[in-house]
C-alpha atoms as a PDB file:
ATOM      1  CA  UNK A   1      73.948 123.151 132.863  1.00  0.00           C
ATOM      2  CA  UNK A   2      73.998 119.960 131.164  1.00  0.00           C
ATOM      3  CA  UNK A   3      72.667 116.692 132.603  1.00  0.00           C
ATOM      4  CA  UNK A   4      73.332 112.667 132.294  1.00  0.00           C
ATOM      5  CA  UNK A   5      70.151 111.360 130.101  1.00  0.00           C
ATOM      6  CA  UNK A   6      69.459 108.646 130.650  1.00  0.00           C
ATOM      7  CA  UNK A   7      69.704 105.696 128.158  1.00  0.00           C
ATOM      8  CA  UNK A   8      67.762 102.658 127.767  1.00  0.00           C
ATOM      9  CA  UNK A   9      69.308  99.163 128.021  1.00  0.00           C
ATOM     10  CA  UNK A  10      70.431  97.691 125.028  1.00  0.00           C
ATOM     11  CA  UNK A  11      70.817  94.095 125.178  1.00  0.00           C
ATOM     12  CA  UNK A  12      74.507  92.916 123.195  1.00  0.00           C
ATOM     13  CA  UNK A  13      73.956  90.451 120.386  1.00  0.00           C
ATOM     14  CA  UNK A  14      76.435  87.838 120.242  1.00  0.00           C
ATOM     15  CA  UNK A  15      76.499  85.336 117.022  1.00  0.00           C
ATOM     16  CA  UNK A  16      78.222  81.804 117.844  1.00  0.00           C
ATOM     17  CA  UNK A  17      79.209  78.898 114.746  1.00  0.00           C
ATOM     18  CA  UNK A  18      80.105  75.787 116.778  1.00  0.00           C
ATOM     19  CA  UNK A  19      80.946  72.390 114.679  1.00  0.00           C
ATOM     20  CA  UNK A  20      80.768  68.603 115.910  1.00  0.00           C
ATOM     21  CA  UNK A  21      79.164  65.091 115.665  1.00  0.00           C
ATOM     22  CA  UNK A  22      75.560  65.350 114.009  1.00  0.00           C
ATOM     23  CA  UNK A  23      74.018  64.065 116.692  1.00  0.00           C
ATOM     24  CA  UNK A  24      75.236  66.515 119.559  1.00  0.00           C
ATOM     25  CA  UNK A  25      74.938  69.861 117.148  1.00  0.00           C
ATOM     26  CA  UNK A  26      70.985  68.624 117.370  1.00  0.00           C
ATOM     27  CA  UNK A  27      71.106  68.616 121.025  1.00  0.00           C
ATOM     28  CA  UNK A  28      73.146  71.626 121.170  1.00  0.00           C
ATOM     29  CA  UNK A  29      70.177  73.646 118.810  1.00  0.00           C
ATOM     30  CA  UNK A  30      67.340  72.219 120.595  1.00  0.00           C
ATOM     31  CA  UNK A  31      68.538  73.419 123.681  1.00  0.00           C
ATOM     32  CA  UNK A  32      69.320  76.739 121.955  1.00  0.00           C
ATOM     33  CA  UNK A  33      65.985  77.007 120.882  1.00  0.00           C
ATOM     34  CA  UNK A  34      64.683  75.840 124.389  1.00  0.00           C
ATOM     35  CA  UNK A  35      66.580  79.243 125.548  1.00  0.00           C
ATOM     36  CA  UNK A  36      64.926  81.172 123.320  1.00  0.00           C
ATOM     37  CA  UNK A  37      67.708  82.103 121.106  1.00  0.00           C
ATOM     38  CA  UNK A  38      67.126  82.103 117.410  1.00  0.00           C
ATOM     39  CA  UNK A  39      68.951  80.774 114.477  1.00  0.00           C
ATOM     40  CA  UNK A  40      70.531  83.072 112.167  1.00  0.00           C
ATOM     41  CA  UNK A  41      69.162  81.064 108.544  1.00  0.00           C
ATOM     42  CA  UNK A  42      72.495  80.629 106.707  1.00  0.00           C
ATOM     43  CA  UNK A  43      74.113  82.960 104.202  1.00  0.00           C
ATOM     44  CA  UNK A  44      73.619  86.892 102.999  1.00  0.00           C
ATOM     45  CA  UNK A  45      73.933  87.485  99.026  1.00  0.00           C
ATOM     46  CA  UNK A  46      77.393  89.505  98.956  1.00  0.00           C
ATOM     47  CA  UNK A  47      75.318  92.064  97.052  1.00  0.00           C
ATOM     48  CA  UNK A  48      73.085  92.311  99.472  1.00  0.00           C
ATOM     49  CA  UNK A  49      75.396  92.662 102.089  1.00  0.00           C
ATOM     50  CA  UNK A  50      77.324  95.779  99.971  1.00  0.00           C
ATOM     51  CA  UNK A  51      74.567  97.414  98.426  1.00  0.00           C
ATOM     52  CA  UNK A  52      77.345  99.771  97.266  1.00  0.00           C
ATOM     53  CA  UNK A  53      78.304  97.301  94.308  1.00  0.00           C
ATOM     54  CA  UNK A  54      74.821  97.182  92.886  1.00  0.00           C
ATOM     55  CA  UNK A  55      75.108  97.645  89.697  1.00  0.00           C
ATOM     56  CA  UNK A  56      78.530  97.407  88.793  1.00  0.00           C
ATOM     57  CA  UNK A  57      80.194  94.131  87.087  1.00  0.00           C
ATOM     58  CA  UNK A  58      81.548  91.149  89.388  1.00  0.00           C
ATOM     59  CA  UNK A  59      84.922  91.525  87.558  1.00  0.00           C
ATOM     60  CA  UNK A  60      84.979  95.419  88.270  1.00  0.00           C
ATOM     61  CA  UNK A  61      84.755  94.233  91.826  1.00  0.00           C
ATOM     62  CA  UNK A  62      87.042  91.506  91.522  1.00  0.00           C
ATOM     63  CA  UNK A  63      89.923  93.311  90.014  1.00  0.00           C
ATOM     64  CA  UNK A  64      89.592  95.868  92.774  1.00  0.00           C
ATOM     65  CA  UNK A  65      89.403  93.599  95.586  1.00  0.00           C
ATOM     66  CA  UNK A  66      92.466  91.904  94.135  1.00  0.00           C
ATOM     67  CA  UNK A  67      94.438  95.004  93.459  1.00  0.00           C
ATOM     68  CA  UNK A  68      93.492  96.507  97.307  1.00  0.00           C
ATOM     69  CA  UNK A  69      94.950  92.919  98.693  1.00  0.00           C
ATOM     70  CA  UNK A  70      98.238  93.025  96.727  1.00  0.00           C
ATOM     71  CA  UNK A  71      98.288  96.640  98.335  1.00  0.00           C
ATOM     72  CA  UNK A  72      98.655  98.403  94.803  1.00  0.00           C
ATOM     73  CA  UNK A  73      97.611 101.534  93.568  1.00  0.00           C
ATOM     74  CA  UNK A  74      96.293 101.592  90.074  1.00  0.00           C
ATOM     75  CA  UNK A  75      99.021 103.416  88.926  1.00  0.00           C
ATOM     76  CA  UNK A  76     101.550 100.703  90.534  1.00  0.00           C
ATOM     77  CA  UNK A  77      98.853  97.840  88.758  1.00  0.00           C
ATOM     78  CA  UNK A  78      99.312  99.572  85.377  1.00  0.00           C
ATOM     79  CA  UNK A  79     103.061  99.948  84.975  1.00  0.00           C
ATOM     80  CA  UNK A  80     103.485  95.605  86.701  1.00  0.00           C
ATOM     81  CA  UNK A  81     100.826  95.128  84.119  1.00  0.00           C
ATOM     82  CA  UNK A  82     101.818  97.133  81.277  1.00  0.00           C
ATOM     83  CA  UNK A  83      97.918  98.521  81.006  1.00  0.00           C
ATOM     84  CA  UNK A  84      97.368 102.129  80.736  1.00  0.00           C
ATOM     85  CA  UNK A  85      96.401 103.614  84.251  1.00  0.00           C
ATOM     86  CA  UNK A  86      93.226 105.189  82.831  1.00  0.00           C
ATOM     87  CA  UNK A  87      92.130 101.699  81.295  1.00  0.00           C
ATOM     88  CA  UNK A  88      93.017 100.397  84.705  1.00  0.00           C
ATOM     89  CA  UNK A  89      90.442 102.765  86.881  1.00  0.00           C
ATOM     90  CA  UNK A  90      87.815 101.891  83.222  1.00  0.00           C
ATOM     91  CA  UNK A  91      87.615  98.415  84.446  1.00  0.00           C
ATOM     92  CA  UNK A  92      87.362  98.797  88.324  1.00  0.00           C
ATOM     93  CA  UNK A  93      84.219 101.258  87.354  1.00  0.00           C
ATOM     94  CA  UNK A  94      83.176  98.708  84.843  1.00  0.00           C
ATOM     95  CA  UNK A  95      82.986 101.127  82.053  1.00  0.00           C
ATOM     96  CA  UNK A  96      85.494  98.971  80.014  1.00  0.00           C
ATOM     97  CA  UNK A  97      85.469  94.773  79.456  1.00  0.00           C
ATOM     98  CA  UNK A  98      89.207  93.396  81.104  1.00  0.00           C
ATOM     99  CA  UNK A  99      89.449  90.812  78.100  1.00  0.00           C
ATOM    100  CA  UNK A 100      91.569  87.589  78.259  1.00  0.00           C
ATOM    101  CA  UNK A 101      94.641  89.075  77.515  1.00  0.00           C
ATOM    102  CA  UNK A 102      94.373  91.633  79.892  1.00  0.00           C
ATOM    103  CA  UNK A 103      92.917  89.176  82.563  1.00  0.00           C
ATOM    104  CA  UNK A 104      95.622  86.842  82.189  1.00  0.00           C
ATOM    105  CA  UNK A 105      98.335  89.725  82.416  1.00  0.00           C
ATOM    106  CA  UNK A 106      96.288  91.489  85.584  1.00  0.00           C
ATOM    107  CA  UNK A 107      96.434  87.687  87.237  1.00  0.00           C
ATOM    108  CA  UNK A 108      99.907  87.355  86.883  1.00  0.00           C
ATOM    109  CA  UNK A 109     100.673  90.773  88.561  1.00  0.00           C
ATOM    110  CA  UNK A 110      97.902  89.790  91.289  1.00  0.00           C
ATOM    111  CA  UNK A 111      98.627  86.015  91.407  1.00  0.00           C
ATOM    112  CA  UNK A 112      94.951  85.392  91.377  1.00  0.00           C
ATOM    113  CA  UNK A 113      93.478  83.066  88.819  1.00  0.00           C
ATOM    114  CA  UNK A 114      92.683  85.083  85.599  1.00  0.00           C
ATOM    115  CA  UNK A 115      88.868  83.621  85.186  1.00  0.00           C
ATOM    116  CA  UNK A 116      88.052  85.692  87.964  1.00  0.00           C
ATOM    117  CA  UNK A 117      88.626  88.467  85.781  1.00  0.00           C
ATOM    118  CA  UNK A 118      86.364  87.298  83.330  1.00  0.00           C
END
Protein backbone atom coordinates (compact mmCIF):
# COMPACT_ATOMS: atom_id res chain seq x y z
CA UNK A 1 0.00 0.00 0.00
CA UNK A 2 1.16 3.31 -0.88
CA UNK A 3 1.80 6.14 1.58
CA UNK A 4 1.77 10.23 1.69
CA UNK A 5 5.74 11.19 1.74
CA UNK A 6 6.26 13.67 3.04
CA UNK A 7 7.67 16.86 1.35
CA UNK A 8 9.78 19.54 2.56
CA UNK A 9 8.67 23.21 2.58
CA UNK A 10 9.48 25.14 -0.24
CA UNK A 11 9.40 28.72 0.31
CA UNK A 12 7.49 30.70 -3.06
CA UNK A 13 9.69 33.30 -4.68
CA UNK A 14 7.93 36.30 -5.64
CA UNK A 15 9.84 39.09 -7.92
CA UNK A 16 8.27 42.76 -7.51
CA UNK A 17 9.38 46.09 -10.10
CA UNK A 18 7.82 49.09 -8.32
CA UNK A 19 8.56 52.77 -9.92
CA UNK A 20 8.38 56.33 -8.13
CA UNK A 21 10.17 59.52 -6.88
CA UNK A 22 14.06 58.82 -6.44
CA UNK A 23 14.02 59.55 -3.17
CA UNK A 24 11.23 57.07 -1.83
CA UNK A 25 12.48 53.98 -4.28
CA UNK A 26 15.78 54.50 -1.82
CA UNK A 27 13.70 54.16 1.17
CA UNK A 28 11.65 51.54 -0.30
CA UNK A 29 15.22 49.29 -1.08
CA UNK A 30 16.76 50.03 2.14
CA UNK A 31 13.98 48.75 3.88
CA UNK A 32 13.96 45.80 1.45
CA UNK A 33 17.31 45.07 2.24
CA UNK A 34 16.61 45.65 6.06
CA UNK A 35 14.09 42.52 5.44
CA UNK A 36 16.50 40.57 4.10
CA UNK A 37 15.28 40.35 0.64
CA UNK A 38 17.77 40.62 -2.15
CA UNK A 39 17.94 42.53 -5.32
CA UNK A 40 17.66 40.78 -8.47
CA UNK A 41 20.95 42.87 -10.43
CA UNK A 42 19.19 44.05 -13.63
CA UNK A 43 18.98 42.29 -16.97
CA UNK A 44 19.68 38.47 -18.41
CA UNK A 45 21.51 38.34 -22.00
CA UNK A 46 18.47 36.96 -24.21
CA UNK A 47 21.01 34.29 -25.17
CA UNK A 48 21.55 33.42 -22.03
CA UNK A 49 18.17 33.21 -21.11
CA UNK A 50 17.42 30.70 -24.43
CA UNK A 51 20.41 28.78 -24.58
CA UNK A 52 18.50 27.06 -27.40
CA UNK A 53 19.52 29.94 -29.94
CA UNK A 54 23.21 29.60 -29.30
CA UNK A 55 24.65 29.52 -32.19
CA UNK A 56 22.30 30.42 -34.69
CA UNK A 57 22.12 34.09 -36.40
CA UNK A 58 20.02 37.01 -34.66
CA UNK A 59 18.15 37.40 -38.01
CA UNK A 60 17.36 33.52 -38.13
CA UNK A 61 15.74 34.29 -34.83
CA UNK A 62 14.24 37.39 -35.80
CA UNK A 63 12.48 36.26 -38.88
CA UNK A 64 11.03 33.42 -36.85
CA UNK A 65 9.88 35.33 -34.00
CA UNK A 66 8.25 37.66 -36.51
CA UNK A 67 6.68 35.02 -38.64
CA UNK A 68 5.26 33.01 -35.20
CA UNK A 69 3.62 36.63 -34.17
CA UNK A 70 1.92 37.29 -37.54
CA UNK A 71 0.68 33.59 -36.86
CA UNK A 72 2.12 32.28 -40.31
CA UNK A 73 3.38 29.15 -41.35
CA UNK A 74 6.37 29.22 -43.60
CA UNK A 75 4.54 28.01 -46.30
CA UNK A 76 1.80 30.94 -45.79
CA UNK A 77 5.27 33.47 -45.37
CA UNK A 78 6.56 32.19 -48.74
CA UNK A 79 3.61 32.50 -51.09
CA UNK A 80 2.71 36.65 -49.11
CA UNK A 81 6.37 36.93 -49.80
CA UNK A 82 6.90 35.41 -53.04
CA UNK A 83 10.18 33.42 -51.48
CA UNK A 84 10.46 29.81 -52.05
CA UNK A 85 9.24 27.84 -48.87
CA UNK A 86 12.52 25.90 -48.68
CA UNK A 87 14.58 29.28 -48.78
CA UNK A 88 12.11 30.37 -46.17
CA UNK A 89 12.88 27.39 -43.42
CA UNK A 90 17.13 28.17 -44.96
CA UNK A 91 16.95 31.42 -43.22
CA UNK A 92 15.04 30.61 -39.92
CA UNK A 93 17.97 27.76 -39.53
CA UNK A 94 20.43 30.33 -40.63
CA UNK A 95 21.87 28.21 -43.29
CA UNK A 96 21.07 30.96 -45.92
CA UNK A 97 21.77 35.12 -45.64
CA UNK A 98 17.88 36.94 -45.96
CA UNK A 99 19.53 39.82 -48.15
CA UNK A 100 17.97 43.32 -48.55
CA UNK A 101 15.66 42.47 -51.03
CA UNK A 102 14.37 39.68 -49.36
CA UNK A 103 14.37 41.57 -45.93
CA UNK A 104 12.52 44.35 -47.24
CA UNK A 105 9.87 41.97 -48.97
CA UNK A 106 9.71 39.57 -45.57
CA UNK A 107 9.04 43.16 -43.60
CA UNK A 108 6.35 44.11 -45.64
CA UNK A 109 4.50 40.73 -45.24
CA UNK A 110 5.43 40.94 -41.34
CA UNK A 111 5.10 44.76 -40.96
CA UNK A 112 8.25 44.74 -38.96
CA UNK A 113 11.07 47.03 -39.92
CA UNK A 114 13.30 45.24 -42.56
CA UNK A 115 16.84 46.06 -40.66
CA UNK A 116 15.84 43.61 -38.28
CA UNK A 117 16.29 41.21 -40.89
CA UNK A 118 19.61 42.21 -41.55
Amino acid sequence: MLEPTKKPPTEAVMELRFSGPVGKMRELARMARDMGVTEMGGTVPWREFFPEFRGVAEWAVALRGARGKAGLTQKALAALAGIPQGHISAMENGRMPIGKERARRLAEVLDIDYRILL
